[in-house]
Protein backbone atom coordinates (compact mmCIF):
# COMPACT_ATOMS: atom_id res chain seq x y z
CA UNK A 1 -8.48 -17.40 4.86
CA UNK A 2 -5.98 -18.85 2.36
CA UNK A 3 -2.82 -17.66 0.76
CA UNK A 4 -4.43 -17.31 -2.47
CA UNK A 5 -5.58 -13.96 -1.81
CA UNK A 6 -7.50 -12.90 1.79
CA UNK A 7 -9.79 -9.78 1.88
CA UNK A 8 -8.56 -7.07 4.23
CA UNK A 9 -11.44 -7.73 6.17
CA UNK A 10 -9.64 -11.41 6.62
CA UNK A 11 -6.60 -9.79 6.99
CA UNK A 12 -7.21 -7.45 9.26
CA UNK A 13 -9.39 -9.44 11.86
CA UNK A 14 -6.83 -12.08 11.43
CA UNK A 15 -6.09 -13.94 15.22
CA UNK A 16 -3.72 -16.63 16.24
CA UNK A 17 -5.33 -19.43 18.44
CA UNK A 18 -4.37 -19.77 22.27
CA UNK A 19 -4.63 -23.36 23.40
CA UNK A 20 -7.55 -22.14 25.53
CA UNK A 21 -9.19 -21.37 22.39
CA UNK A 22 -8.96 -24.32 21.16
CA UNK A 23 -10.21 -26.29 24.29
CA UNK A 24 -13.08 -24.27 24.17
CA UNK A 25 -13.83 -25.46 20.51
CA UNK A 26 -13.25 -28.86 21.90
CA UNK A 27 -9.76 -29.36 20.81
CA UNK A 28 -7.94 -31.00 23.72
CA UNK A 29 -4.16 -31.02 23.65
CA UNK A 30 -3.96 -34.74 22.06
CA UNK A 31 -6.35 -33.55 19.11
CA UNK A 32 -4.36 -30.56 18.52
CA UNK A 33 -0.89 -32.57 18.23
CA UNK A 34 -2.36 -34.48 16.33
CA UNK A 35 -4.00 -31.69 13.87
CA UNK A 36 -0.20 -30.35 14.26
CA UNK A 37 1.37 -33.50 12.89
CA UNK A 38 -1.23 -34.04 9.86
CA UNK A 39 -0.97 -30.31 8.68
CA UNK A 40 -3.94 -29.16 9.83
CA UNK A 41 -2.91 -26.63 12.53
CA UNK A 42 0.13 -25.02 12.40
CA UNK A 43 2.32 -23.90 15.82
CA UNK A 44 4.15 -20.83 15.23
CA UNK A 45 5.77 -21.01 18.69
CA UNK A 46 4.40 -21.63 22.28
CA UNK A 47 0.95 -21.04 22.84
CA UNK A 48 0.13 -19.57 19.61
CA UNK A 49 -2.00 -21.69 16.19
CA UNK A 50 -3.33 -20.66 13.22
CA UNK A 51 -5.05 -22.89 10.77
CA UNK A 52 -3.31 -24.28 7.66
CA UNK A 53 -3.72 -22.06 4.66
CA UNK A 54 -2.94 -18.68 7.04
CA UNK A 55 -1.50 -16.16 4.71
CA UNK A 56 2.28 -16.40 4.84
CA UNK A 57 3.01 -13.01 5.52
CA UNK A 58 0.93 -13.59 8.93
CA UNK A 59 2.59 -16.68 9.93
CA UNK A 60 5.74 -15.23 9.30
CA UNK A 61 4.88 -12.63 11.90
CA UNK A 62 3.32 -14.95 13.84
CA UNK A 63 6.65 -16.87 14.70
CA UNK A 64 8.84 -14.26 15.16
CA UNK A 65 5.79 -12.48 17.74
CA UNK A 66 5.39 -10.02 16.00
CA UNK A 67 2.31 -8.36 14.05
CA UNK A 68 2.42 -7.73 10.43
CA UNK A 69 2.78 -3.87 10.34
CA UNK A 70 3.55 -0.46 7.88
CA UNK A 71 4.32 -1.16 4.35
CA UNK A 72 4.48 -5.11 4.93
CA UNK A 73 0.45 -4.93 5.75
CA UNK A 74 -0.39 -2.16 3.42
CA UNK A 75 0.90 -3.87 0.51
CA UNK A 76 -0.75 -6.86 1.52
CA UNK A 77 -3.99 -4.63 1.39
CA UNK A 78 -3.51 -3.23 -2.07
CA UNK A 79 -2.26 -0.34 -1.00
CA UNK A 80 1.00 1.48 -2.82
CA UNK A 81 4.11 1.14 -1.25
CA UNK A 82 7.63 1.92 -3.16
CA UNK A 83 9.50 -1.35 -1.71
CA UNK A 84 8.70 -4.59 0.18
CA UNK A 85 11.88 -5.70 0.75
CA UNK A 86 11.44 -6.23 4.17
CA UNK A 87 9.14 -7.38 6.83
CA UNK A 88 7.75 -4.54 9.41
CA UNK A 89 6.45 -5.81 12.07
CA UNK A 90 4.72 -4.32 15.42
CA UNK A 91 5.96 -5.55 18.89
CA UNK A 92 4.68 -4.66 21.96
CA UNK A 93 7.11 -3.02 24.42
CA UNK A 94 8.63 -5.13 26.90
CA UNK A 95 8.12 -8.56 25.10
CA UNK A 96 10.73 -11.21 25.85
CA UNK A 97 12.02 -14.43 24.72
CA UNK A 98 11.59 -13.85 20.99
CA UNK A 99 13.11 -15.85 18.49
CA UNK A 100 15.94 -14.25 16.83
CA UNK A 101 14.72 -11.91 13.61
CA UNK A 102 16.21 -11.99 10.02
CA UNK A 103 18.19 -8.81 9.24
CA UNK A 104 15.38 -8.11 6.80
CA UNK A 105 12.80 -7.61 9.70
CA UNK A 106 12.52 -4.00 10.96
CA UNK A 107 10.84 -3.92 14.56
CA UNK A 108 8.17 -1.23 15.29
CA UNK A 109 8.15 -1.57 19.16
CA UNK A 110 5.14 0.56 20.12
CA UNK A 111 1.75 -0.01 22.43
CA UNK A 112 -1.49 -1.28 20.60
CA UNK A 113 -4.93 -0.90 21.60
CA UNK A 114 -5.94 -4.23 18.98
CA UNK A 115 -6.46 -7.47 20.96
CA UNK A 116 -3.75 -9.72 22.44
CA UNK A 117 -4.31 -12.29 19.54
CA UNK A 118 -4.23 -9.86 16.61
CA UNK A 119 -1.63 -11.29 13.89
CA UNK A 120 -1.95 -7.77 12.20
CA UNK A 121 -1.42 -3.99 13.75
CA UNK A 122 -4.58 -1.15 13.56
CA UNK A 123 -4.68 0.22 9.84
CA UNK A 124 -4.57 3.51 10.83
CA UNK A 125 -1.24 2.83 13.19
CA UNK A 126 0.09 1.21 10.60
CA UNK A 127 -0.31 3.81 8.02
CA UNK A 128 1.58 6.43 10.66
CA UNK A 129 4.49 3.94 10.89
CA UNK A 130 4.08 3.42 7.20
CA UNK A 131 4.99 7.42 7.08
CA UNK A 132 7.65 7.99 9.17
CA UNK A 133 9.30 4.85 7.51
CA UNK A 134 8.88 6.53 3.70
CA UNK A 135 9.68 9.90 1.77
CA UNK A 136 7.03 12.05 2.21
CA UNK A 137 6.39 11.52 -1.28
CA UNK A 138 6.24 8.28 -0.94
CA UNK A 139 4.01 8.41 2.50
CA UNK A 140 1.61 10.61 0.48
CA UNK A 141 1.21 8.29 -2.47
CA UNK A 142 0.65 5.84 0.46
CA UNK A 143 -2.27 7.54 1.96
CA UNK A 144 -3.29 8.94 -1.66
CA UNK A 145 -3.39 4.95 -2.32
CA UNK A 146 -5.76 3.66 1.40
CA UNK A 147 -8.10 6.61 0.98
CA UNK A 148 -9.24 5.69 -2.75
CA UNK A 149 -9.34 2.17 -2.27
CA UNK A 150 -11.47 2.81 0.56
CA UNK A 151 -9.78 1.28 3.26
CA UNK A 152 -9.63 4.59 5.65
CA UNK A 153 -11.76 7.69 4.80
CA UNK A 154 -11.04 11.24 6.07
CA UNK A 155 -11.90 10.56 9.08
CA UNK A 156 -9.34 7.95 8.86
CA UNK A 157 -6.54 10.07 7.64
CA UNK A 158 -7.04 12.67 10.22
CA UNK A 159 -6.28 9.81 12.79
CA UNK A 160 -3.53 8.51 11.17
CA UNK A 161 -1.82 12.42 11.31
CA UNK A 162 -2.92 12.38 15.36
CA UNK A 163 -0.55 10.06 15.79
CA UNK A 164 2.40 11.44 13.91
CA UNK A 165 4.95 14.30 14.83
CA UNK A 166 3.07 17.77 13.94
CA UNK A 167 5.82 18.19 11.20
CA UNK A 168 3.78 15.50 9.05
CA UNK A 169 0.91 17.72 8.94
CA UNK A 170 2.51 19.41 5.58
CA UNK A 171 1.89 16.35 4.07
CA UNK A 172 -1.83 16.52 4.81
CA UNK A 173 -2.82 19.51 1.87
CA UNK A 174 -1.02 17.31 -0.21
CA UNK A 175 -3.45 14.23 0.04
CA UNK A 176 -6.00 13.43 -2.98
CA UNK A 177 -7.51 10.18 -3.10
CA UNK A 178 -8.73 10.92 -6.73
CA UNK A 179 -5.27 9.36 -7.76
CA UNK A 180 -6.07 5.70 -8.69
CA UNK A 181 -1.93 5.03 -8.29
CA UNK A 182 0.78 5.23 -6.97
CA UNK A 183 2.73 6.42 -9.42
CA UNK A 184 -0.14 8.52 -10.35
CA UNK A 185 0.84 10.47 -7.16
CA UNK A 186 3.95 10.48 -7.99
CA UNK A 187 3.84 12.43 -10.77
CA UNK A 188 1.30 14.60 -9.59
CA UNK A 189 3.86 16.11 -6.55
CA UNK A 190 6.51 15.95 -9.34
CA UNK A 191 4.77 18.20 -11.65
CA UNK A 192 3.27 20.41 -8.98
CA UNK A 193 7.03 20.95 -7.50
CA UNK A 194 7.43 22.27 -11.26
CA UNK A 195 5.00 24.87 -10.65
CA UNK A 196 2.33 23.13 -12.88
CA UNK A 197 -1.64 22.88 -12.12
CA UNK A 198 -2.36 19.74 -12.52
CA UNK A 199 -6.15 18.49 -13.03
CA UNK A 200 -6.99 14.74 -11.60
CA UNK A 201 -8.94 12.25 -13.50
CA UNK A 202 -10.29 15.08 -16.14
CA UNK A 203 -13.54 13.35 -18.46
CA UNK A 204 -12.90 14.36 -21.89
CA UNK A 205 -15.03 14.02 -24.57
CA UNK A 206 -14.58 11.30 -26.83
CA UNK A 207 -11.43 10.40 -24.91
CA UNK A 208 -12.96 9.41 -21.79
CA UNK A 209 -11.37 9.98 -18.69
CA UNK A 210 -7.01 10.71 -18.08
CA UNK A 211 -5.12 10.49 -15.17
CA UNK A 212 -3.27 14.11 -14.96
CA UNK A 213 -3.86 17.49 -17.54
CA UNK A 214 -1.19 19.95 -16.62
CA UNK A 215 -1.63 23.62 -17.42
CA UNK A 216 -4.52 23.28 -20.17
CA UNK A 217 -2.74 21.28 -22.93
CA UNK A 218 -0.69 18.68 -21.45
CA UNK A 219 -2.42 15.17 -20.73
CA UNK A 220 -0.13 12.61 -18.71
CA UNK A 221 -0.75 9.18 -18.71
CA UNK A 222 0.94 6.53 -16.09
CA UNK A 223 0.68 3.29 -17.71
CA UNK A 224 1.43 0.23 -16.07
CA UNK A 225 1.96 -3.42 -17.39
CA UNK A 226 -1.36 -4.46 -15.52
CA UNK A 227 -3.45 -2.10 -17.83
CA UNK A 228 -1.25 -1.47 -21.10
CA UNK A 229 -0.11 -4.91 -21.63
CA UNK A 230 -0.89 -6.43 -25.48
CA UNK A 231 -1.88 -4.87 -28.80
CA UNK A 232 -6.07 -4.33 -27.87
CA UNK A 233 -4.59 -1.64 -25.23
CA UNK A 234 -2.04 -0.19 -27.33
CA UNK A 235 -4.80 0.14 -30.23
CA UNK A 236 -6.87 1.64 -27.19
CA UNK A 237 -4.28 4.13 -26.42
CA UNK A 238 -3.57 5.53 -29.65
CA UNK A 239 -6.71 5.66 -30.62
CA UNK A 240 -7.72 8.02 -27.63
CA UNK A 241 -4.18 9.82 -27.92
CA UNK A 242 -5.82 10.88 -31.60
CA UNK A 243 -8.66 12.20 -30.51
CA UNK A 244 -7.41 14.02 -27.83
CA UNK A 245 -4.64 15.91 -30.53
CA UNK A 246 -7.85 16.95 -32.62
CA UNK A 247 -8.74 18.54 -29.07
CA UNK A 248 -5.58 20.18 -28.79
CA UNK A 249 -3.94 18.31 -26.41
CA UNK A 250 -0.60 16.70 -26.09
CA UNK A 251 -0.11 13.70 -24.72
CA UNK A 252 2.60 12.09 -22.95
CA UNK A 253 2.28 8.56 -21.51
CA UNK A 254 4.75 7.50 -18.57
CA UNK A 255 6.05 4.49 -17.69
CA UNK A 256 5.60 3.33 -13.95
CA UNK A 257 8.85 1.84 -13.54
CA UNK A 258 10.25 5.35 -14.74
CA UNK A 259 8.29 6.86 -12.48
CA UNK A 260 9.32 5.10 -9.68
CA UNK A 261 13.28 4.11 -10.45
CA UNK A 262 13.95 6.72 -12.63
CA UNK A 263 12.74 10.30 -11.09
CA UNK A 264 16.00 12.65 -11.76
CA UNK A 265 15.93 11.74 -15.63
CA UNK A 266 12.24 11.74 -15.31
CA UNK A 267 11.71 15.42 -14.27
CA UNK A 268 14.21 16.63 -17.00
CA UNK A 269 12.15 15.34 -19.61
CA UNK A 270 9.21 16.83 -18.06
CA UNK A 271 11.01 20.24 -17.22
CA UNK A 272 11.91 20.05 -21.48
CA UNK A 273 8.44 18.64 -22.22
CA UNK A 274 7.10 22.19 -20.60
CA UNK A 275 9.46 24.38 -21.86
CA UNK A 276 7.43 23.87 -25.32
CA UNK A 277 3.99 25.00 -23.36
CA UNK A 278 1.50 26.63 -25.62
């Protein structure tokens, strides 16, 4: 695994090396110094290695004893989260003599069933802590996000609401992993909360396929830097916008960092965007 970009099957299976580990692979304690001292091997604190070229975000964890955990995994995966501004990481109850923790760490003390060595918590626990850590709004686009990419199915998401206070279960209706975004998500609960129907990922003809059509007429696009960016896409877009007018359809395209910084402002302009509804 290397800090270029791991798979979440790297990730996830990711486990720090015991010195008995090592002695079984034949690395004695004056080879491992002296893998230590060229680079090699790195010691994240007392009876814990990883290789050189262990994600970061893992050896991070690794040296405060923690597992990476909740939004610090899942964005790590792919997955949506709203902010990564600090580390979450898993404990296990009762653990002493840990290094002190940066004020940016948040500690999720709970009891794990992964194995002693694990440098990452179970997906599905870490989704639950990744909910009661969010909005639900947020939690949802998180799910929303894991289920489409694949990473838990509904099988999955069912475990990750056994876990969580029976209050979360409102959330569960809410859940489509049709959305391809985040914001995508977003927008959907915000429109819904309007009193919209909103269709997912409608196929038009000659268009191609949208993100959201709300009530019949109104196509909403949630464009994001990674797709839009340059003059082929914007040619793309307004080519497709054209069509879909000779259709009879409006269409609006959002901007993600609206979406996600500015959501007041944003649902005025929708609320006034649908007050012109056909």
């Amino acid at each position: 695994m290397t800090a270029a970009g791991p798979t979440a099957v790297d990730l996830l299976s990711a486990e720090y090396l015991p010195p008995s580990a090592l002695a079984r692979a034949g690395v004695k304690r004056q080879t491992r110094a002296a893998l230590v001292a060229d680079g090699s091997l790195l010691r994240l604190r007392r009876g814990r290695y990883v290789r050189a070229g262990t994600h970061a975000s893992l050896v991070e964890a690794g040296r405060l004893g923690g597992r990476l955990d909740c939004v610090s995994l899942l964005a790590e995966l792919g997955v949506f989260v709203r902010t990564r501004h600090h580390l979450h990481l898993q404990f296990e109850p009762g653990t002493t003599r840990l290094p002190l923790r940066p004020g940016t760490t948040r500690a999720h003390w709970r009891s794990t069933h992964v194995r002693r060595e694990a440098m990452c918590a179970d997906l599905v626990e870490a989704l639950a802590q990744a909910c009661r850590c969010q909005t639900p709004r947020d939690a949802i686009a998180t799910l929303d996000s894991a289920w489409h990419l694949g990473l838990v199915d509904e099988n999955g998401v069912e475990s990750v609401f056994a876990r969580l206070p029976r209050r979360f279960r409102a959330l569960r209706p809410l859940l489509d992993p049709r959305s391809e975004a985040g914001p995508e998500t977003l927008v959907r609960l915000l429109l819904r909360s309007l009193g919209c129907q909103v269709a997912i990922q409608v196929t038009l003809r000659g268009v191609g396929r949208v993100d959201l059509v709300v009530d019949g007429w109104l196509i909403v696009e949630c464009d994001s830097l990674a797709f839009h960016e340059g003059w082929a896409a914007q040619k793309r877009d307004r080519r497709r916008d054209l069509v879909a007018a000779g259709l009879g359809y409006t269409t609006i395209r959002l901007l993600a960092e609206d979406i996600m910084y500015r959501p007041d402002e944003l649902r005025a302009m929708l609320q006034a965007v649908l007050s012109h509804s056909r």
